[in-house]
N, C-alpha and C. Protein backbone atom coordinates (compact mmCIF):
# COMPACT_ATOMS: atom_id res chain seq x y z
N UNK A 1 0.84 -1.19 0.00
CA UNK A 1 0.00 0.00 0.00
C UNK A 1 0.89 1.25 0.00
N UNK A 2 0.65 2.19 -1.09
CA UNK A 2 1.47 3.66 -1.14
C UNK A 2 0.84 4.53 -0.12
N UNK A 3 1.99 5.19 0.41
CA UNK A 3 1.17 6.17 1.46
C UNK A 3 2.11 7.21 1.06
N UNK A 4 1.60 8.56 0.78
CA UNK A 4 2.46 9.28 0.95
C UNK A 4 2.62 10.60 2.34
N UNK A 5 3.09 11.02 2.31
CA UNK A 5 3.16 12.18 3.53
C UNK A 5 4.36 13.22 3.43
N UNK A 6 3.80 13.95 5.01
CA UNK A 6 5.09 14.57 5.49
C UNK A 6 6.57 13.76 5.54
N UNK A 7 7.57 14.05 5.70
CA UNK A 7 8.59 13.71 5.93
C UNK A 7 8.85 14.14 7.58
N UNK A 8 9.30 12.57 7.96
CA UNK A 8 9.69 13.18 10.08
C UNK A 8 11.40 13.10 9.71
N UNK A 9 12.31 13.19 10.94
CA UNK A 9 13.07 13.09 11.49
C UNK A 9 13.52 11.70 11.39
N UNK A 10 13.22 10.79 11.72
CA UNK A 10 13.22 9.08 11.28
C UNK A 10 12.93 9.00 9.56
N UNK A 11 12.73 9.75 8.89
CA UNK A 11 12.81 9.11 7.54
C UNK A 11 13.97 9.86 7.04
N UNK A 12 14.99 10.86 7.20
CA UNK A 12 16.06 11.04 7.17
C UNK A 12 17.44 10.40 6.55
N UNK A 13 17.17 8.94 7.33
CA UNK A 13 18.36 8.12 6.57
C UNK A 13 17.99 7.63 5.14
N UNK A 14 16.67 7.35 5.23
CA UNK A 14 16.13 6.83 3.88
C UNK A 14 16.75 8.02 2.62
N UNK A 15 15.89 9.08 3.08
CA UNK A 15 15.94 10.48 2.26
C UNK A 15 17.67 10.48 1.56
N UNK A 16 17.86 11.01 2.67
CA UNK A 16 20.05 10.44 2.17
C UNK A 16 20.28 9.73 1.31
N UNK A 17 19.84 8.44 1.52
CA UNK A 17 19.84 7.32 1.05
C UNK A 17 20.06 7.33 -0.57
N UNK A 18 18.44 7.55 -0.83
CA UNK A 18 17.55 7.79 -2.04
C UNK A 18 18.90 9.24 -2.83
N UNK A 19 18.95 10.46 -1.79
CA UNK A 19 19.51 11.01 -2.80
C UNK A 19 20.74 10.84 -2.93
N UNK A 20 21.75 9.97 -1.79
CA UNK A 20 23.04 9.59 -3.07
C UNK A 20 23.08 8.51 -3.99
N UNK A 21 21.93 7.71 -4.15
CA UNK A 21 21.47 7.04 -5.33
C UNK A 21 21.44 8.38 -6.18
N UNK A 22 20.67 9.10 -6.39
CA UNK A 22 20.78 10.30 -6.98
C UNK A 22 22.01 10.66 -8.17
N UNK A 23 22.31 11.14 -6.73
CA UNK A 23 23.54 11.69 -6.83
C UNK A 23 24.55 10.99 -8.11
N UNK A 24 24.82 9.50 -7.21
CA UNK A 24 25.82 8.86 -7.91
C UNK A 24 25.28 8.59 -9.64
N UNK A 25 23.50 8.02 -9.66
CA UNK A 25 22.98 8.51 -10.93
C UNK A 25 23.57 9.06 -12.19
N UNK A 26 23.70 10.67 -11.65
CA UNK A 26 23.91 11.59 -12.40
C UNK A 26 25.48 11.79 -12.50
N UNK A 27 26.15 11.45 -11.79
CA UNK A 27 27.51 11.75 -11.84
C UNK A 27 28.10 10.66 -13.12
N UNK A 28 27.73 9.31 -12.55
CA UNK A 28 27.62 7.96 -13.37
C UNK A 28 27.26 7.86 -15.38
N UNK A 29 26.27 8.76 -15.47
CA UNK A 29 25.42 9.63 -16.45
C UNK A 29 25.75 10.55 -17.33
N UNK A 30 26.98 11.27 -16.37
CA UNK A 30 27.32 12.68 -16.96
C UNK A 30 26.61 14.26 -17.19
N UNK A 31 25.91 13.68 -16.10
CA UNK A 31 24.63 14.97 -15.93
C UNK A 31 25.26 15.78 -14.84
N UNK A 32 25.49 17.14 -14.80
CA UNK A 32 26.21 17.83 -13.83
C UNK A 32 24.69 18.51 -13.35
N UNK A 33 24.72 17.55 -12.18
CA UNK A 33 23.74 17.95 -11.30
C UNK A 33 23.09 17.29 -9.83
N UNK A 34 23.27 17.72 -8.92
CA UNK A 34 23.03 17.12 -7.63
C UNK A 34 24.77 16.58 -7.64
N UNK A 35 25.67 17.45 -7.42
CA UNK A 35 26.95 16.83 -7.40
C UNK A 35 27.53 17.95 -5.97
N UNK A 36 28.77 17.93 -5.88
CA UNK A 36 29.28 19.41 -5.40
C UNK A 36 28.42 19.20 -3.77
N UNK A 37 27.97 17.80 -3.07
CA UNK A 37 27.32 17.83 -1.66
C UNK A 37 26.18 18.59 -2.13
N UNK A 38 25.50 18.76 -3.23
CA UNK A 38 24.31 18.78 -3.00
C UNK A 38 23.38 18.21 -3.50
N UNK A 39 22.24 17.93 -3.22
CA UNK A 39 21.49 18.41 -1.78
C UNK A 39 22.22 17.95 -0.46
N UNK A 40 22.66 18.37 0.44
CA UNK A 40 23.69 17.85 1.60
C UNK A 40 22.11 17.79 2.80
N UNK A 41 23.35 17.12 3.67
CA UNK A 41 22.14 16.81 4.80
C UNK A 41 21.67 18.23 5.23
N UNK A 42 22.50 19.41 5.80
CA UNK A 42 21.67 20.60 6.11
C UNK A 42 20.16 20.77 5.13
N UNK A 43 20.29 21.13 4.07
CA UNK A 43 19.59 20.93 3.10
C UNK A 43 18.36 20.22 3.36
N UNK A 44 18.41 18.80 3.38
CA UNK A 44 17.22 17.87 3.51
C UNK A 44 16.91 17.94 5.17
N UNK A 45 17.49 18.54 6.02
CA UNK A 45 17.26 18.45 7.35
C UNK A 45 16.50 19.73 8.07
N UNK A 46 16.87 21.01 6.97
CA UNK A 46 15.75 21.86 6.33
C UNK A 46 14.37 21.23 6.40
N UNK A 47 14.50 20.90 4.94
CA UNK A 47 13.63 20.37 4.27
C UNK A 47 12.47 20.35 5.24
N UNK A 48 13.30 18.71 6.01
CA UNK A 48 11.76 18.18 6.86
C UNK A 48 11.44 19.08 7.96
N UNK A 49 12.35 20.22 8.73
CA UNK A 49 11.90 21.27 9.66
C UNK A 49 10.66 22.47 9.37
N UNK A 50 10.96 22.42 8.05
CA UNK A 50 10.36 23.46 7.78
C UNK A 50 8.61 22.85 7.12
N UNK A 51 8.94 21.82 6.67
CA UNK A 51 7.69 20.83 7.07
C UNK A 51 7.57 21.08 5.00
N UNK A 52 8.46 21.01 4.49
CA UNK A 52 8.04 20.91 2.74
C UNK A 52 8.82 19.30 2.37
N UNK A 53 9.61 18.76 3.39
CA UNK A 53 9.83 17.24 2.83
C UNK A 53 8.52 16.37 2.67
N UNK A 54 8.82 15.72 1.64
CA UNK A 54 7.60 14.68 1.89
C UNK A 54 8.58 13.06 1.18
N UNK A 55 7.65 11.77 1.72
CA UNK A 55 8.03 10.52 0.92
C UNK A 55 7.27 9.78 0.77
N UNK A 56 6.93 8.70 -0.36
CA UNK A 56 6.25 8.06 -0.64
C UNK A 56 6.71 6.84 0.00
N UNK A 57 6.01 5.90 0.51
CA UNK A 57 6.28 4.93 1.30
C UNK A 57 5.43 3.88 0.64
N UNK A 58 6.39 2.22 0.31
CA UNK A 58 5.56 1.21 -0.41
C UNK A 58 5.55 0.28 0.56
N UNK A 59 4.46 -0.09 1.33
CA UNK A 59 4.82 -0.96 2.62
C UNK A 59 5.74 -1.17 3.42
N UNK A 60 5.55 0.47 4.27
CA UNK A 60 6.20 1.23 4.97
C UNK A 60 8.11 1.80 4.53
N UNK A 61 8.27 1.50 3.64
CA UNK A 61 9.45 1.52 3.31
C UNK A 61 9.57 3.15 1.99
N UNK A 62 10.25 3.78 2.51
CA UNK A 62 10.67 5.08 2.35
C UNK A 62 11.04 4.64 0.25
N UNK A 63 9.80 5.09 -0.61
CA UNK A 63 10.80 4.65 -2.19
C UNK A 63 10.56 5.83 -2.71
N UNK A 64 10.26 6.87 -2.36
CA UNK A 64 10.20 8.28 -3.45
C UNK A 64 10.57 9.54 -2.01
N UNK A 65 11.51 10.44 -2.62
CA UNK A 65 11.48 12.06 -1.79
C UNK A 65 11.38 12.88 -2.55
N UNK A 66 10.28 14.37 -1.91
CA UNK A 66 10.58 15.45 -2.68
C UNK A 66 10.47 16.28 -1.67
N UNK A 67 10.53 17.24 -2.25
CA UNK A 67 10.49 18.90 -1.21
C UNK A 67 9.09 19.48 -2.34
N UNK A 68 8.35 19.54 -1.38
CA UNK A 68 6.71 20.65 -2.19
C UNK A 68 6.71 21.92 -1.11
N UNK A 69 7.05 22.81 -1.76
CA UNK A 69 6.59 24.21 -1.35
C UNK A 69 5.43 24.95 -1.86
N UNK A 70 4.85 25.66 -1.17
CA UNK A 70 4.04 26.46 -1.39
C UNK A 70 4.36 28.03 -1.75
N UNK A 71 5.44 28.04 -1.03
CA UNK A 71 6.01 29.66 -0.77
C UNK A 71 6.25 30.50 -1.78
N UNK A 72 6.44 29.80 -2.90
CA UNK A 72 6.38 30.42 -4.15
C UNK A 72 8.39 30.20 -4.10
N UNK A 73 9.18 30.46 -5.32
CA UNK A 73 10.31 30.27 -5.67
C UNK A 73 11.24 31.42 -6.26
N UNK A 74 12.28 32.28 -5.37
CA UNK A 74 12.54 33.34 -5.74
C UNK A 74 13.37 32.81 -7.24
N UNK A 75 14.10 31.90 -8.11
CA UNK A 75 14.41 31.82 -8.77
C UNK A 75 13.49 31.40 -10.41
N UNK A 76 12.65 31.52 -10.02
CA UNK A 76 11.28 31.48 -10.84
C UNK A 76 10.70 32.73 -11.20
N UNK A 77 11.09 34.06 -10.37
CA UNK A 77 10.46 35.32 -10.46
C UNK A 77 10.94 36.11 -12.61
N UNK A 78 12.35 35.04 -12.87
CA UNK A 78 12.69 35.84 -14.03
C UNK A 78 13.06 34.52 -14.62
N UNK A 79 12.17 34.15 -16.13
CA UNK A 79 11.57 33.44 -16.77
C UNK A 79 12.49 33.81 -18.64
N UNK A 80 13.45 32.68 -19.12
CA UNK A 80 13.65 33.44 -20.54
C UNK A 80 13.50 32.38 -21.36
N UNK A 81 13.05 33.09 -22.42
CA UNK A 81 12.69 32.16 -23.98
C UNK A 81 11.14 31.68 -23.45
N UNK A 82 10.65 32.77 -23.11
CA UNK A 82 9.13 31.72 -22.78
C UNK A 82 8.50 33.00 -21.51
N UNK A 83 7.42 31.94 -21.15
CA UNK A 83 6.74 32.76 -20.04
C UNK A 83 6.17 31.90 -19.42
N UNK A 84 5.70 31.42 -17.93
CA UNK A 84 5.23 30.59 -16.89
C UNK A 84 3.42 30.74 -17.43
N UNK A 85 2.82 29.77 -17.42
CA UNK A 85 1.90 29.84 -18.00
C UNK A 85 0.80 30.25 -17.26
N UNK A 86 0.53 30.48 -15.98
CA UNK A 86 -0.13 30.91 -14.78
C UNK A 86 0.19 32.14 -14.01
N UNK A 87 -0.23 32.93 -13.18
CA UNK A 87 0.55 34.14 -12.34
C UNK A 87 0.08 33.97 -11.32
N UNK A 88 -0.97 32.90 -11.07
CA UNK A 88 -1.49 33.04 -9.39
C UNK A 88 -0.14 32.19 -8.45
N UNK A 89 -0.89 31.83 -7.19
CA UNK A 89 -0.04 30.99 -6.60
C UNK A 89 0.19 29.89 -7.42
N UNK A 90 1.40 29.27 -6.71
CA UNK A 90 1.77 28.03 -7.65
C UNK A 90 2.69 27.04 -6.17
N UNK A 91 2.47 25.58 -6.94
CA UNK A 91 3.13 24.73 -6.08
C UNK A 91 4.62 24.58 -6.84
N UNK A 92 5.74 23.66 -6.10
CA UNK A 92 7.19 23.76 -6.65
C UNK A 92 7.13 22.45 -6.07
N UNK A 93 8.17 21.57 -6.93
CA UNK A 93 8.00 20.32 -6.46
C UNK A 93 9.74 20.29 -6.65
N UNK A 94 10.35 19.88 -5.89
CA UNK A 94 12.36 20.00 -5.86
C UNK A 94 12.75 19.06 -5.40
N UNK A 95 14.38 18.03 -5.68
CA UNK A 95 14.97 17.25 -4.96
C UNK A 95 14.07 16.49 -4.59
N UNK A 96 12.79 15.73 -6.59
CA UNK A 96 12.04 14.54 -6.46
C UNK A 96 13.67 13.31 -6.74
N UNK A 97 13.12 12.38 -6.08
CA UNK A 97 14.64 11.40 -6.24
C UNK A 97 13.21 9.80 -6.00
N UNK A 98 13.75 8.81 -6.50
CA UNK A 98 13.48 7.68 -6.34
C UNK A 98 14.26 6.64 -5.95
N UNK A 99 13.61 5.61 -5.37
CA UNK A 99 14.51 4.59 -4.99
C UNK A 99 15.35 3.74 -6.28
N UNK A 100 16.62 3.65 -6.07
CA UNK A 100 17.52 3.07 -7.68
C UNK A 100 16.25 1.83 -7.82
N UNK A 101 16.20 0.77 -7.08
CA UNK A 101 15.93 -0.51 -6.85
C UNK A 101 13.94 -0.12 -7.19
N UNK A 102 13.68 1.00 -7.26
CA UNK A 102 11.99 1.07 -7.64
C UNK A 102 11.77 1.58 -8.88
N UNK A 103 12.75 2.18 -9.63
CA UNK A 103 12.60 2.83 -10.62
C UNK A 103 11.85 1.96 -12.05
N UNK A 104 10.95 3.03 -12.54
CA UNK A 104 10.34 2.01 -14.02
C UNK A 104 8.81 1.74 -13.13
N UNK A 105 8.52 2.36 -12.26
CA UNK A 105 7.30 1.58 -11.39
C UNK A 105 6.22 3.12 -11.37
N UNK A 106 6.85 3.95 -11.83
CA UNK A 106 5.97 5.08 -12.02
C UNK A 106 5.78 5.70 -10.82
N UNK A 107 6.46 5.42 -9.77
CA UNK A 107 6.89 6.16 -8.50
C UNK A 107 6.84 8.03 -8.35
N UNK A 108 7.81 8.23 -9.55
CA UNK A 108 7.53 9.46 -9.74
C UNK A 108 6.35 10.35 -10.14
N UNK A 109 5.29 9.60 -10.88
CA UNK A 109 4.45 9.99 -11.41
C UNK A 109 3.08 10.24 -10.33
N UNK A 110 3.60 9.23 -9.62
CA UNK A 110 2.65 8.56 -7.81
C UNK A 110 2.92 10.24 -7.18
N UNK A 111 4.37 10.77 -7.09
CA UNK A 111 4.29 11.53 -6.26
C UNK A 111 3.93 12.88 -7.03
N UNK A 112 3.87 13.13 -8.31
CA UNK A 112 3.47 14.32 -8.72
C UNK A 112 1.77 14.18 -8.64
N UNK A 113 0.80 12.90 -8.69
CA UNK A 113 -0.37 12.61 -8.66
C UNK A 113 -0.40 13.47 -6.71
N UNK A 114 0.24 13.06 -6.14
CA UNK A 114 -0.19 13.41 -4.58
C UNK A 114 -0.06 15.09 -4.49
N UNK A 115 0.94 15.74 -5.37
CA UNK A 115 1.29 16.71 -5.35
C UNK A 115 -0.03 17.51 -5.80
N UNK A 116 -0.48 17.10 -6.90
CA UNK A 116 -1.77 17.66 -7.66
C UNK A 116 -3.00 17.87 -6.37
N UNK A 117 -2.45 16.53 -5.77
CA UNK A 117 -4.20 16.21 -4.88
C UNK A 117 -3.74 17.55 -3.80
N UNK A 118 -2.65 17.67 -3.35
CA UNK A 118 -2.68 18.95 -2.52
C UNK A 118 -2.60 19.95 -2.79
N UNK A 119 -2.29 20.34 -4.27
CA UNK A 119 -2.86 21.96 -4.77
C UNK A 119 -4.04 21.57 -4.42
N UNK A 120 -5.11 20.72 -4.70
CA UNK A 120 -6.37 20.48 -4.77
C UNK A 120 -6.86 20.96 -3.48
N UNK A 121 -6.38 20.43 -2.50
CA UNK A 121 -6.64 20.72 -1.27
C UNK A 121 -6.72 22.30 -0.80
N UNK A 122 -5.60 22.98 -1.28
CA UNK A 122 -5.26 23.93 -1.08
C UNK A 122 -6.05 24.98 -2.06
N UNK A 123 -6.72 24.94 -3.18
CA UNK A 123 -6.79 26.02 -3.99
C UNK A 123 -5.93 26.47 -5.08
N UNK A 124 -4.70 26.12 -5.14
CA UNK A 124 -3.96 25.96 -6.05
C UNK A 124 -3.51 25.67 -7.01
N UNK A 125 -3.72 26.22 -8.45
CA UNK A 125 -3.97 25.62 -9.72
C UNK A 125 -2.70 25.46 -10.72
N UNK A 126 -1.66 25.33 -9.90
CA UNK A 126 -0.39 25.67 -11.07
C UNK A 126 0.66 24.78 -10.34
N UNK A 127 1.73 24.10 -10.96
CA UNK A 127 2.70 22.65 -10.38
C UNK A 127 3.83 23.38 -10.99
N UNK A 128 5.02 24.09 -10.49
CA UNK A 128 5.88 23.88 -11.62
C UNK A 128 7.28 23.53 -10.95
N UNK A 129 8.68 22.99 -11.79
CA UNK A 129 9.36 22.23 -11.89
C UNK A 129 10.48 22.32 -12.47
N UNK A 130 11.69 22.86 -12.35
CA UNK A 130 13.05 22.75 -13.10
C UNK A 130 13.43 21.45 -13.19
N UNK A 131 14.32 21.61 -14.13
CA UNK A 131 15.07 20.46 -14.36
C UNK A 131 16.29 20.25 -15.52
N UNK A 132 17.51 19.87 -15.02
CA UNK A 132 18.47 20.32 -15.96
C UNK A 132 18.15 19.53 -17.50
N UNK A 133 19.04 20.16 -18.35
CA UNK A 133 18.81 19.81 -19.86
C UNK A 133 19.05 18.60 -19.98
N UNK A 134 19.82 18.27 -19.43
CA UNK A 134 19.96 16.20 -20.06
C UNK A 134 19.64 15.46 -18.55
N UNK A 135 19.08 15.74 -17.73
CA UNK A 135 17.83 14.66 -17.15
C UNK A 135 17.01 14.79 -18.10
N UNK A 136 16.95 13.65 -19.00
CA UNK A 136 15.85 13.15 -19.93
C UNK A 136 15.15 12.42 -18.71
N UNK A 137 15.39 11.93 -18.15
CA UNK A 137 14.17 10.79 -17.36
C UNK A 137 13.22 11.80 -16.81
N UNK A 138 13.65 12.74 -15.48
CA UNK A 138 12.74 13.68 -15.31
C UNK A 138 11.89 14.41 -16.36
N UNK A 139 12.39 15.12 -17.54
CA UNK A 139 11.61 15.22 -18.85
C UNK A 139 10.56 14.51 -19.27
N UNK A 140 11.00 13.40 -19.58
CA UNK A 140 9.91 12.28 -19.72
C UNK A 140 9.13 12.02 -18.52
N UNK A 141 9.17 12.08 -16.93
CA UNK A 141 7.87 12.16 -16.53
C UNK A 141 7.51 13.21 -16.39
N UNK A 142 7.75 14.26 -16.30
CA UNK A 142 7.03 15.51 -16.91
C UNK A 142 6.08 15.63 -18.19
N UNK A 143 7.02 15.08 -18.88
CA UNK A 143 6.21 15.46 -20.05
C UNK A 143 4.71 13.80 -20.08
N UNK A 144 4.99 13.13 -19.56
CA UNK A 144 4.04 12.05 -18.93
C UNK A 144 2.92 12.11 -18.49
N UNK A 145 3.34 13.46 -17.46
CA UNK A 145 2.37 14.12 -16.33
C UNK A 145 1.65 15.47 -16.98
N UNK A 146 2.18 16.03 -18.41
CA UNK A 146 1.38 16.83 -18.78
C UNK A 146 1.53 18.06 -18.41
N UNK A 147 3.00 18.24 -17.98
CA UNK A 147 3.98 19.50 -17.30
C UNK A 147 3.73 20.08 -19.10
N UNK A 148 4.24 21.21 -19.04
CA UNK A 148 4.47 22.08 -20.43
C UNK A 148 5.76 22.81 -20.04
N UNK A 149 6.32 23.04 -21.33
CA UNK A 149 7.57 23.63 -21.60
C UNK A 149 7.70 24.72 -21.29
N UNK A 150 7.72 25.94 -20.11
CA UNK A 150 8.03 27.21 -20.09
C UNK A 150 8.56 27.84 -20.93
N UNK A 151 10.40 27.48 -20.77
CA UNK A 151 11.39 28.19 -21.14
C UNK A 151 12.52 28.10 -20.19
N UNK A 152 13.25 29.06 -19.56
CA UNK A 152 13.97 29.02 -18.98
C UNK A 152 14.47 29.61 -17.82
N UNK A 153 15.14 29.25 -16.69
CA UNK A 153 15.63 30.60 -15.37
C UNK A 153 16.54 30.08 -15.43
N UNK A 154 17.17 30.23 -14.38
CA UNK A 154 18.96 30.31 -13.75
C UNK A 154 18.62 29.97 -12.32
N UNK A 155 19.57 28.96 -11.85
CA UNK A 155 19.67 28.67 -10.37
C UNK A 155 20.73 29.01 -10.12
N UNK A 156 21.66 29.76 -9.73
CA UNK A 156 22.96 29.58 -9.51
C UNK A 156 23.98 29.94 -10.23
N UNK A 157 23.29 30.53 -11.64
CA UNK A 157 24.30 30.98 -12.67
C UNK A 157 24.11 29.64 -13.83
N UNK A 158 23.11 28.63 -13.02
CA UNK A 158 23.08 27.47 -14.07
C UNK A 158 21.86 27.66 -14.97
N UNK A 159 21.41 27.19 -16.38
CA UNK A 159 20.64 27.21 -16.98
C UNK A 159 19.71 26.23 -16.55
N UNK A 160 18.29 26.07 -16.20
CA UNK A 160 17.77 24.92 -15.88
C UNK A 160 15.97 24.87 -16.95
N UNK A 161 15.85 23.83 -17.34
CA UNK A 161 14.45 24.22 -18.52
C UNK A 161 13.27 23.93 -17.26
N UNK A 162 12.31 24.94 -17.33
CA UNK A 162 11.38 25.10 -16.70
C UNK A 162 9.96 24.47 -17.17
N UNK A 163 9.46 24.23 -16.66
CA UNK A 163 8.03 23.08 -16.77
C UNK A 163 7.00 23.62 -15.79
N UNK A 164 5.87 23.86 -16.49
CA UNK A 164 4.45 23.80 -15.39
C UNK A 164 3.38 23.08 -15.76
N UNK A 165 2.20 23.20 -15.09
CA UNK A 165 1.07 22.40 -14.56
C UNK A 165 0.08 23.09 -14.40
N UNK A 166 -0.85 23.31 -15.89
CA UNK A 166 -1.65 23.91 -14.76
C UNK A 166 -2.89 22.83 -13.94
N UNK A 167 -3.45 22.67 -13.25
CA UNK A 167 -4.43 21.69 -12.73
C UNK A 167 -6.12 22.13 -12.96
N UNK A 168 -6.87 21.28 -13.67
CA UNK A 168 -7.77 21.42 -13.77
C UNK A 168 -8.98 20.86 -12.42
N UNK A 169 -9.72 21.99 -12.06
CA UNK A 169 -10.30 21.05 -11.03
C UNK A 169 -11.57 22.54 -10.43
């Protein structure tokens, strides 16, 4: 049975876990991204304080993390080659990672479905989502899930292609 939720203090090691699977992923890949200690534990230890971690759990066992904010995303405020397709509030979904050993199971798609159900909850009609240029996998469940192509921002001085959602409901 999938459950998803908050993220506590005890799901921590999992979280780690999951993202130096990640990590090593992309390094493995040649994708320069999630490298350089990040996301580092401060980071994900954030995360669950501030109460935006969440994980999907497959009989009780920790197989998907993300960070969902509400707060809106100061690196989202300046948008190029394109325009964000919404201006109201919007949800941010960051540092989604899956279990290596679950992947191909649509895990990711599980947690952008939970993500939707809590704009729902909330009033919130818009999902959106960076993601560097050659994560094709993230792409493809985006583009799965019915994300659309923005354009582009900068995290850091990095180029990252931008994706939203809007939610019908």
């Amino acid at each position: 049975m999938m459950i998803f939720r908050k993220a506590t203090e005890q799901d921590f090691n999992s979280i780690m876990e999951i993202i130096g699977q990640a990590q090593t992923y992309f390094k493995e890949n040649q994708i320069d991204r999630w490298q350089n200690q990040y996301p580092n534990p401060d980071i994900i230890k954030g995360d669950i304080e501030k109460g935006y971690a969440n994980v999907l759990l497959d009989n009780n066992k920790v197989v998907a993390t993300a960070c969902i904010s509400f707060d809106g995303e100061m690196n989202y405020e300046t948008i190029y080659e394109g325009s964000w397709l919404w201006n109201g509030e919007y949800a941010v979904i960051q540092r989604l990672a899956v279990d290596q050993t679950c992947k191909g199971k649509g895990l990711a798609s599980e947690v952008i479905k939970n993500v939707e159900s809590m704009c729902h909850e909330k009033g919130i009609k818009s999902i959106r989502v960076v993601t560097h240029e050659n994560n094709l996998a993230m792409q493809r469940v985006l583009n799965k899930n019915q994300f659309r192509h923005c354009g582009f921002i900068l995290v850091a001085g990095a180029k990252r292609i931008a994706f939203e959602k809007i939610l019908e409901f």
